[in-house]
Protein backbone atom coordinates (compact mmCIF):
# COMPACT_ATOMS: atom_id res chain seq x y z
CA UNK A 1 0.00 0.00 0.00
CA UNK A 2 1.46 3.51 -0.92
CA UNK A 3 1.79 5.46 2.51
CA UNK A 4 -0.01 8.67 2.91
CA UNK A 5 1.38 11.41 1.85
CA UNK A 6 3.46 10.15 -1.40
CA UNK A 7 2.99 12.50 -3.96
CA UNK A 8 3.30 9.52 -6.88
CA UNK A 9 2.74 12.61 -9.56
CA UNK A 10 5.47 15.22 -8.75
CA UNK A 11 8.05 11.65 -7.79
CA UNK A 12 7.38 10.42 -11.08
CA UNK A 13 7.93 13.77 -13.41
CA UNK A 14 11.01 14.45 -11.28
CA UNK A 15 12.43 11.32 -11.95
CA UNK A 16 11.34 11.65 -15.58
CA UNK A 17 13.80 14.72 -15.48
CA UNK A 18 16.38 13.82 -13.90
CA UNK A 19 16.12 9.93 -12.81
CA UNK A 20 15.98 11.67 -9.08
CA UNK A 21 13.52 12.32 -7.04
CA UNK A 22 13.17 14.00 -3.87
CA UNK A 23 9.90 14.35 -1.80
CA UNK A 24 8.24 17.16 -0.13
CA UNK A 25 9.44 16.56 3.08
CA UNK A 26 12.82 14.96 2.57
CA UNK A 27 14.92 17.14 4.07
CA UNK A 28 17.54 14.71 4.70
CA UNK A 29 18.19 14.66 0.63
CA UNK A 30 18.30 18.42 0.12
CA UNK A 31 21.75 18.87 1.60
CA UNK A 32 22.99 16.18 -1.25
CA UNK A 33 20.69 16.80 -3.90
CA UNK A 34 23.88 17.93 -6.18
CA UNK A 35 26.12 14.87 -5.47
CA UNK A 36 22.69 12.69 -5.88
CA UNK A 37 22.60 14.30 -9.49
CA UNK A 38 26.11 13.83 -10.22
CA UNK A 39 26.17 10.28 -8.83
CA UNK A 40 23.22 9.34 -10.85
CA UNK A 41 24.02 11.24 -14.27
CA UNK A 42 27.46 8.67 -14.00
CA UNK A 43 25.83 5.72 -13.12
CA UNK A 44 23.27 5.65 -15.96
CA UNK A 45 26.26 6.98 -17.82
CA UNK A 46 28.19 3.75 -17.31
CA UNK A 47 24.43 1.77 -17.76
CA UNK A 48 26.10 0.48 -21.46
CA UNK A 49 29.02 -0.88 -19.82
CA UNK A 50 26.87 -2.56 -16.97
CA UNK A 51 24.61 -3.80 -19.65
CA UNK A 52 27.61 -5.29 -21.49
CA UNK A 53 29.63 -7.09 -18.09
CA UNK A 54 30.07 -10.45 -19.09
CA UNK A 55 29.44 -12.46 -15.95
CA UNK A 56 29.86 -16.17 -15.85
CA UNK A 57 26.70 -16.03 -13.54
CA UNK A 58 23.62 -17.29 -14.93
CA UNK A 59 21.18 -17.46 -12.40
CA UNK A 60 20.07 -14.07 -12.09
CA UNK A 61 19.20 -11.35 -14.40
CA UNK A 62 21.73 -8.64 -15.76
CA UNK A 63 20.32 -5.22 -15.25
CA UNK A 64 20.91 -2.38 -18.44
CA UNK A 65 22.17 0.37 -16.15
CA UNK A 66 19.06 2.86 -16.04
CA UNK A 67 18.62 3.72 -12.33
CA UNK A 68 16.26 6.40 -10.66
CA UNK A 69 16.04 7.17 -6.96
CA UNK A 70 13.61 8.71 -4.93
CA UNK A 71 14.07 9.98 -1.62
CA UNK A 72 10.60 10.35 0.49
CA UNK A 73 10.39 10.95 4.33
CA UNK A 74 6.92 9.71 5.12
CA UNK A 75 6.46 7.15 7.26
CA UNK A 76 5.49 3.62 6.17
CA UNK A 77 4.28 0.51 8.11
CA UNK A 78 6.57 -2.19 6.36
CA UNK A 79 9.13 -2.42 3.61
CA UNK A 80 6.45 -3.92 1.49
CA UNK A 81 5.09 0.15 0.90
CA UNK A 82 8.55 1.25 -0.06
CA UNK A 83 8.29 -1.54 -2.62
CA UNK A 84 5.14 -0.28 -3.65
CA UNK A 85 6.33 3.12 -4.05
CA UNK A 86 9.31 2.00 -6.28
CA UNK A 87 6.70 -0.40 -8.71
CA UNK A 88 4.35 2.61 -8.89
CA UNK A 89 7.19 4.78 -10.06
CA UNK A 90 8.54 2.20 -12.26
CA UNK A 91 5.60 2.06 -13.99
CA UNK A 92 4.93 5.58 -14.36
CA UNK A 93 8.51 6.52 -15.43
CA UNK A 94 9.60 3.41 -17.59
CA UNK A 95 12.94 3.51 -15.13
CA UNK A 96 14.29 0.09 -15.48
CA UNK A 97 15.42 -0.04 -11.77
CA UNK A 98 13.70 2.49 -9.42
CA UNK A 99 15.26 2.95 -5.37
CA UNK A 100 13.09 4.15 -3.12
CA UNK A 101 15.04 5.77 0.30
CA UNK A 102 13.95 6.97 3.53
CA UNK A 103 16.07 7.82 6.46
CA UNK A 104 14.81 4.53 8.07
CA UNK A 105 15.56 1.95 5.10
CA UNK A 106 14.46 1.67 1.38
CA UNK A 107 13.48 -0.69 -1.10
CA UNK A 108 14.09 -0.96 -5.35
CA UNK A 109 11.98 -2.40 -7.94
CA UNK A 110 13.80 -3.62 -11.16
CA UNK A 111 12.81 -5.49 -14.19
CA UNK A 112 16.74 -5.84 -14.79
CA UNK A 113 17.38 -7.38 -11.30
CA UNK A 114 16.07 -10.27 -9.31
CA UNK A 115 14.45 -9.44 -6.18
CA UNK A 116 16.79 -11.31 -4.20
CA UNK A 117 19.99 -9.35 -5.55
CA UNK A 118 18.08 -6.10 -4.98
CA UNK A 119 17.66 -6.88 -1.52
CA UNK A 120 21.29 -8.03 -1.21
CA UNK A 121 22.88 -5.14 -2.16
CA UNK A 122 20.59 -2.59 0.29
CA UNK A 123 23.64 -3.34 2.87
CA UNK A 124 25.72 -0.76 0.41
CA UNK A 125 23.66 2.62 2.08
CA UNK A 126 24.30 1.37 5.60
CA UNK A 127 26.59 4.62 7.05
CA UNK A 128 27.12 6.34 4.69
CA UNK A 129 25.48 9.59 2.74
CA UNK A 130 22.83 8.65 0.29
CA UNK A 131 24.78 9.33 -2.89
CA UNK A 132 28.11 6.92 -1.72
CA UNK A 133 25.44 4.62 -0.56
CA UNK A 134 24.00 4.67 -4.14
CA UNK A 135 27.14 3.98 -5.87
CA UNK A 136 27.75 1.25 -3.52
CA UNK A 137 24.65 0.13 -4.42
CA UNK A 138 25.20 -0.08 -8.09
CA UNK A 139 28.59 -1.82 -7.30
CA UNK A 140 27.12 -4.56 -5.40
CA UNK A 141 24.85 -5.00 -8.00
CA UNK A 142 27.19 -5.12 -10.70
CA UNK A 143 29.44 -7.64 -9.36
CA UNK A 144 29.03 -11.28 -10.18
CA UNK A 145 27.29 -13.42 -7.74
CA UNK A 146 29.10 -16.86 -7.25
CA UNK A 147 27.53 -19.36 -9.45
CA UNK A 148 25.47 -22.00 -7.07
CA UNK A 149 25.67 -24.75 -9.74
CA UNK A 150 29.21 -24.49 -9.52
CA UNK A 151 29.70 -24.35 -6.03
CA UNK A 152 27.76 -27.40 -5.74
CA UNK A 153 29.30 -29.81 -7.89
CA UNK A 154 32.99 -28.64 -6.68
CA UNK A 155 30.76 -29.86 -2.91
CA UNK A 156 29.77 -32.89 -4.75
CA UNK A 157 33.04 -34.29 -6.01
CA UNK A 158 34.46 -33.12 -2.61
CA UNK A 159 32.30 -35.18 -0.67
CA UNK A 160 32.44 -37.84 -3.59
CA UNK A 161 36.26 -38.61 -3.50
CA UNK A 162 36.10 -38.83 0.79
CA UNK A 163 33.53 -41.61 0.45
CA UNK A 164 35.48 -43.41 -2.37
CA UNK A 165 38.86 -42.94 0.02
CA UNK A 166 37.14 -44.31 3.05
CA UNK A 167 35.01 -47.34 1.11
CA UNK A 168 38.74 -48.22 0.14
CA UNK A 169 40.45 -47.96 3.32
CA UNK A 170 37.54 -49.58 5.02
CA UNK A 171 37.82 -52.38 2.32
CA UNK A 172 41.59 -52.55 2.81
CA UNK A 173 41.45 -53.11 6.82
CA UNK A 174 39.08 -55.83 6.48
CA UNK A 175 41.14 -57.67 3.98
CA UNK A 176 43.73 -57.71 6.61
């Protein structure tokens, strides 16, 4: 459920402008509206190159780069709203992967990115200012995620070869 007091129309053209967004009362996001800009303008910048990574990781999607953020200060009940926000804006806006901040937590929307490595990377704004935390963000997300599949075979054949060892010193001591 949106929380009261999100004004969906003036997020959405602001982030149409400028892919940032800051709400009525966010005061906290004033003070770093410029480095917000600047961090943003280089991130979707760079969006061809994240586009392009190639990642051996297969198992979750590869976003294209185009971010948006908006900062709000109302409050919420449960993450869940903040996730509501960000869809609502995401489908206003056509922003491929939309942030949604608060001074108490946040949550992003993406059609680029699972859910799971959204939430993942929402570690990145913990202590520091909003626009560091956003590039942290997009770092986290950009890195390739170990590949599971590959992690468990390498488990596999681990545990594989210590049965085969022991079935043949086992064998061995009862020959004897």
């Amino acid at each position: 459920m949106i929380p009261a007091g999100v004004d969906l129309s003036d997020l959405s053209a602001q982030l149409s402008q400028g892919n940032v967004a800051i709400g009525e009362h966010a005061e906290f996001a004033r003070a770093q509206q410029s480095q917000l800009r600047q961090a943003i303008a280089e991130i979707n910048s760079n969006s061809a190159e994240l586009a392009n990574q190639d990642t051996e990781n297969t198992d979750t999607l590869t976003g294209d780069g185009k971010f948006g953020i908006a900062l709000i200060d109302t409050p919420y009940d449960k993450a869940a709203d903040l996730r509501d926000v960000a869809q609502e804006l995401q489908l206003r806006t056509g922003v491929e992967t939309v942030i949604v901040r608060t001074p108490q937590g946040g949550a992003a929307v993406s059609d680029s990115y699972s859910r799971a490595d959204l939430e993942a990377a929402e570690s990145a704004f913990a202590g520091v200012s909003t626009d560091v935390g956003l590039r942290n963000y997009i770092e986290a997300l950009s890195s390739p995620n170990p590949s599971w599949l590959v992690f468990a075979v390498v488990i596999a054949a681990v545990i594989g070869t210590a049965l085969i060892l022991t079935w043949n010193a086992v064998a061995k001591s009862l020959h004897n």
